[in-house]
C-alpha atoms as a PDB file:
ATOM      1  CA  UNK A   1      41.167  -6.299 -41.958  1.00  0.00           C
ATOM      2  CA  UNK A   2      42.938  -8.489 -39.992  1.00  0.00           C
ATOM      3  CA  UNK A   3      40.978 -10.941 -37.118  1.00  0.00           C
ATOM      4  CA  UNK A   4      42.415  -8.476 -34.314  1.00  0.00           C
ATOM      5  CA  UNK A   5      41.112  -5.430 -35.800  1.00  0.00           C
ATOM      6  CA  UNK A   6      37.789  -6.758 -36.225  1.00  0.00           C
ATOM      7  CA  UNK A   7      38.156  -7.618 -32.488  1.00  0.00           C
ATOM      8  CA  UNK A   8      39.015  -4.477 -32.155  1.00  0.00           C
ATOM      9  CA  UNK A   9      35.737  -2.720 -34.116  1.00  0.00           C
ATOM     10  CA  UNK A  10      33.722  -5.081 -32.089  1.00  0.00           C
ATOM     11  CA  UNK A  11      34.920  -3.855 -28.402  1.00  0.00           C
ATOM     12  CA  UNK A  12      34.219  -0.232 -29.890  1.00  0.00           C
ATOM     13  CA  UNK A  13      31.106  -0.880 -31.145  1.00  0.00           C
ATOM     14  CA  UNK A  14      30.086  -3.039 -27.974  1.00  0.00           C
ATOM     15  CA  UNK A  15      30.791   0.652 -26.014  1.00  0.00           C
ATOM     16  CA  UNK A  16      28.866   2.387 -28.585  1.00  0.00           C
ATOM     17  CA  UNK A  17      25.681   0.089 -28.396  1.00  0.00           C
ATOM     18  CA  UNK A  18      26.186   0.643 -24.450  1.00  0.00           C
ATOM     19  CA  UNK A  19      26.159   4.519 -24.902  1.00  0.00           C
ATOM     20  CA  UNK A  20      23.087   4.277 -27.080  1.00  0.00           C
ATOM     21  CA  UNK A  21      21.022   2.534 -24.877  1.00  0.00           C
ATOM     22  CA  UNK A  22      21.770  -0.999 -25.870  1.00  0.00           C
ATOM     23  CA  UNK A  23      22.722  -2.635 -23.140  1.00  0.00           C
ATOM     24  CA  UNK A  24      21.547  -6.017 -23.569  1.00  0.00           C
ATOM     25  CA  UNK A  25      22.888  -6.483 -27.360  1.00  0.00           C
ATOM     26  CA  UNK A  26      26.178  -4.495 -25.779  1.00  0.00           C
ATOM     27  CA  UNK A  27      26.336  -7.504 -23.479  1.00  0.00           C
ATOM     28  CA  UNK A  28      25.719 -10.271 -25.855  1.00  0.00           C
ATOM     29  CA  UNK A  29      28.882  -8.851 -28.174  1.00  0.00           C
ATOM     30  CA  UNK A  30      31.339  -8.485 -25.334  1.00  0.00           C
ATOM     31  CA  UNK A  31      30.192 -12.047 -24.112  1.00  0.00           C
ATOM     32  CA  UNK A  32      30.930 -13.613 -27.439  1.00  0.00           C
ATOM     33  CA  UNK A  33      34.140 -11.516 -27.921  1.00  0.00           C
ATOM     34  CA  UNK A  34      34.973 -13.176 -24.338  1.00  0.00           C
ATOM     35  CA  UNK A  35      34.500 -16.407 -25.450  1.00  0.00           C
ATOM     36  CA  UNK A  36      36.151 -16.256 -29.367  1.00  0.00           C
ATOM     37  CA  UNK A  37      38.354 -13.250 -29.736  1.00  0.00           C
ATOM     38  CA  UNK A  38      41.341 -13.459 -31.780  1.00  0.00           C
ATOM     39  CA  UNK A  39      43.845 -12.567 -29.199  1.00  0.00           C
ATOM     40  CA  UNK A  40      44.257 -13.126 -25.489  1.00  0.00           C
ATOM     41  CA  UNK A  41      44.291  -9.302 -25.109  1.00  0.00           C
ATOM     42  CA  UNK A  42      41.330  -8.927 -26.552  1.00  0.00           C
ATOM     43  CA  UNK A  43      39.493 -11.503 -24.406  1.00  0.00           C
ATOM     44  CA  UNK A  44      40.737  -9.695 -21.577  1.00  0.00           C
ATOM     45  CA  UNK A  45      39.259  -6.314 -22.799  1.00  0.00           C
ATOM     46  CA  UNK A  46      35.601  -8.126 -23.564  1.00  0.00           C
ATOM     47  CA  UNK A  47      35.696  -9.260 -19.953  1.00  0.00           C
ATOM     48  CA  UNK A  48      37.072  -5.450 -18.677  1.00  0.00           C
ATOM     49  CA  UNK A  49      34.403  -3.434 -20.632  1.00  0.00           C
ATOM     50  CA  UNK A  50      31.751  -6.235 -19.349  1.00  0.00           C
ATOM     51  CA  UNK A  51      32.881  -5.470 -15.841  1.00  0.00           C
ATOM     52  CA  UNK A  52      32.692  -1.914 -16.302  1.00  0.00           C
ATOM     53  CA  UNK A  53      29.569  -1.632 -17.629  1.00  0.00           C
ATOM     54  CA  UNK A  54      27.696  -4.130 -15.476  1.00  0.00           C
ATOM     55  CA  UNK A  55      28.283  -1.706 -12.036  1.00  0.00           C
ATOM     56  CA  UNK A  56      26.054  -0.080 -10.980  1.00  0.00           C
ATOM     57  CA  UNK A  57      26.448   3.715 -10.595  1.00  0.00           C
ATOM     58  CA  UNK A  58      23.334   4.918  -9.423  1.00  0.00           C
ATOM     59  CA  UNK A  59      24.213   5.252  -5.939  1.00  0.00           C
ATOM     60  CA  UNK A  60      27.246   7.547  -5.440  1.00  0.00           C
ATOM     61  CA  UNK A  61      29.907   7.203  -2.644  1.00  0.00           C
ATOM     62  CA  UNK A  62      30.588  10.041  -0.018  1.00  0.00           C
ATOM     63  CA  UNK A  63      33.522  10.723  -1.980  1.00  0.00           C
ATOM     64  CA  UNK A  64      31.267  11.647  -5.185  1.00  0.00           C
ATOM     65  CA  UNK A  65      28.891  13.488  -3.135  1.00  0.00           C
ATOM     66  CA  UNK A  66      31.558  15.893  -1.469  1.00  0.00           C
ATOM     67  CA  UNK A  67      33.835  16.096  -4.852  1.00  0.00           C
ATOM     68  CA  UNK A  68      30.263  17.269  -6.140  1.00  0.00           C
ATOM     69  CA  UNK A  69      29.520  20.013  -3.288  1.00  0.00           C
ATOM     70  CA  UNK A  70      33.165  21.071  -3.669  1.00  0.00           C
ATOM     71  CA  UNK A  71      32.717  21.794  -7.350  1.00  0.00           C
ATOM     72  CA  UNK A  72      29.478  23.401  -6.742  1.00  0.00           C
ATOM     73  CA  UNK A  73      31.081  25.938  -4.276  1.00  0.00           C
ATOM     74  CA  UNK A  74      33.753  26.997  -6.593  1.00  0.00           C
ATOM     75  CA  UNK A  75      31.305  27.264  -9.670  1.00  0.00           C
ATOM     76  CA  UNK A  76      29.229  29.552  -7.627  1.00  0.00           C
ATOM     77  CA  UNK A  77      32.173  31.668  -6.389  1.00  0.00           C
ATOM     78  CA  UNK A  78      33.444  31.297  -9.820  1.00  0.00           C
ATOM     79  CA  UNK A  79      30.226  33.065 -11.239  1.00  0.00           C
ATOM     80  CA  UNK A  80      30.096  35.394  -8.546  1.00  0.00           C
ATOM     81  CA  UNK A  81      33.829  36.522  -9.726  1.00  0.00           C
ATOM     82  CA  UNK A  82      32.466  36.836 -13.172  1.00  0.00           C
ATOM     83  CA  UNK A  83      30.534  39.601 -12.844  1.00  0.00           C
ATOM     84  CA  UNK A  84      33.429  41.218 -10.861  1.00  0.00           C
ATOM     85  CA  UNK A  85      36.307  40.274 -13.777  1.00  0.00           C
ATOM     86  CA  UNK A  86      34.095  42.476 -16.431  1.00  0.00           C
ATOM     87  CA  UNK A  87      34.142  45.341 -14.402  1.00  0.00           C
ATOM     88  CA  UNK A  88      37.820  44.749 -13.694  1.00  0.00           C
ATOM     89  CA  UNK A  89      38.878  43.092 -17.349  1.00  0.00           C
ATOM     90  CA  UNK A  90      37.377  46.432 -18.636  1.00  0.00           C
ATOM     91  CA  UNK A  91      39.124  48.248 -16.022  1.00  0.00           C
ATOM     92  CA  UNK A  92      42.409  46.369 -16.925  1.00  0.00           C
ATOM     93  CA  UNK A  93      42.199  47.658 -20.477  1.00  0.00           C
ATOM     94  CA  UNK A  94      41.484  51.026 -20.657  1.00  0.00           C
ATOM     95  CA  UNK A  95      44.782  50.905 -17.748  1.00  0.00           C
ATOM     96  CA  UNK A  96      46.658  49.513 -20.387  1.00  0.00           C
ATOM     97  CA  UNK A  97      46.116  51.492 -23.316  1.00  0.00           C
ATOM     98  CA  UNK A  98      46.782  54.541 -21.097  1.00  0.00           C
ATOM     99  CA  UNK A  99      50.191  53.110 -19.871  1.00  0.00           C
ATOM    100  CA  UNK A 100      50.987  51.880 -23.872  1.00  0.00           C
ATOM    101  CA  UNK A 101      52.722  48.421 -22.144  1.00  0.00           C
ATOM    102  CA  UNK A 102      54.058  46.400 -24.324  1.00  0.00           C
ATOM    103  CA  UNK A 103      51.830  43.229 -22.465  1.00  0.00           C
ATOM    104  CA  UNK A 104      54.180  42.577 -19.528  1.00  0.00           C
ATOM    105  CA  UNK A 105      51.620  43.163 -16.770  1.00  0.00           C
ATOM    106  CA  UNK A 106      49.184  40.916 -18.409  1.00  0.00           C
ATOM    107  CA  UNK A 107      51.290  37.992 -18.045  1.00  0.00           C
ATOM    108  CA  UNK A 108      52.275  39.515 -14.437  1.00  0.00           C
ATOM    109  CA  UNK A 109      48.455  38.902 -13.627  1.00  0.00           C
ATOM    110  CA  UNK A 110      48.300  35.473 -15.262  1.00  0.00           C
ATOM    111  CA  UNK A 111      51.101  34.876 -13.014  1.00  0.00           C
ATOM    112  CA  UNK A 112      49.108  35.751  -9.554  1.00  0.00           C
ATOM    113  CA  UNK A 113      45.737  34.209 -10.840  1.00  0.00           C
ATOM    114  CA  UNK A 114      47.615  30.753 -11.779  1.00  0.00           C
ATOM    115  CA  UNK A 115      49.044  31.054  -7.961  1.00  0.00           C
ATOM    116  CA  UNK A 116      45.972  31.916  -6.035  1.00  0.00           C
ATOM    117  CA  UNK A 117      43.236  30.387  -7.659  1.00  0.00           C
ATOM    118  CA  UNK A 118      44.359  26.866  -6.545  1.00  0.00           C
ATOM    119  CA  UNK A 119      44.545  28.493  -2.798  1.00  0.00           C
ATOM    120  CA  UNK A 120      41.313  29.885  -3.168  1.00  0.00           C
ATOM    121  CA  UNK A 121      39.204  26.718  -4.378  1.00  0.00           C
ATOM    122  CA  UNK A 122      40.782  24.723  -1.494  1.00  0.00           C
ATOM    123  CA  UNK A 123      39.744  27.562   0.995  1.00  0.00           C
ATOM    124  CA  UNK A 124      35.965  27.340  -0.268  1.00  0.00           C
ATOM    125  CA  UNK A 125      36.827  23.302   0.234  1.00  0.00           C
ATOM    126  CA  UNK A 126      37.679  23.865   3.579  1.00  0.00           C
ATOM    127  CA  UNK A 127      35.006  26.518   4.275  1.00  0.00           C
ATOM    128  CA  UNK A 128      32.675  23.741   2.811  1.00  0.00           C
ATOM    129  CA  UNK A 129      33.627  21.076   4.487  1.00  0.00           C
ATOM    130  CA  UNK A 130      33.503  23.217   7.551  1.00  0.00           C
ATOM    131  CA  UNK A 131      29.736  24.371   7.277  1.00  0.00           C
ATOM    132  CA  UNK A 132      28.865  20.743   6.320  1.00  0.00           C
ATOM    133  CA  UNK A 133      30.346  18.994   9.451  1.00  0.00           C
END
């Protein structure tokens, strides 16, 4: 292999260490990769994924916290639809092989859902946001 791609195989396994719970080691290879890369780009990498992986993230901003809560809300409506879309999938079907389509409606309802559900999560956003305040 050439010098960049072992660069290269370093910065990957630097992340891996990182993910494993090396930290420290992970640090010592992007520090030395820093210093005596191949390549410029590479050096710049080392010092990126350093900077990355030294912040800390344990404290979340009030953006994470209400990106969170809105998520929350629409997983909950989302499972409260669930049971609903059974019922209604079920009903859907037996519909359909009464009517013999040839599969136009289907895409008719993909159609609406595609529309609405965007309108729907920012509602519960709102409605959020609104309770929260």
């Amino acid at each position: 292999l050439k010098a960049d791609e072992w660069d290269e195989l370093r910065l990957t396994l630097a992340m891996s260490l990182k993910d494993a719970g090396y930290s420290v080691e992970a640090a010592e290879l992007l520090k030395l990769l820093r210093e005596k890369a191949f390549s410029e780009s590479r050096r710049k990498q080392a010092t990126w994924i350093l900077e990355v992986q030294s912040v800390d993230v344990t404290e979340q901003d009030t953006s994470s916290l209400e990106l969170r809560s809105l998520w929350e809300g629409t997983e909950k409506l989302l499972t409260s639809w669930d049971c609903n879309a059974v019922s209604t999938s079920a009903g859907l079907r037996s519909a359909r092989a009464k009517s013999n389509s040839n599969g136009a409606n289907s895409g008719g309802v993909a159609i609406v859902l595609a529309l609405f559900l965007p309108i729907i999560i920012f509602f519960v956003f709102l409605l959020n946001k609104s309770g929260s305040s």
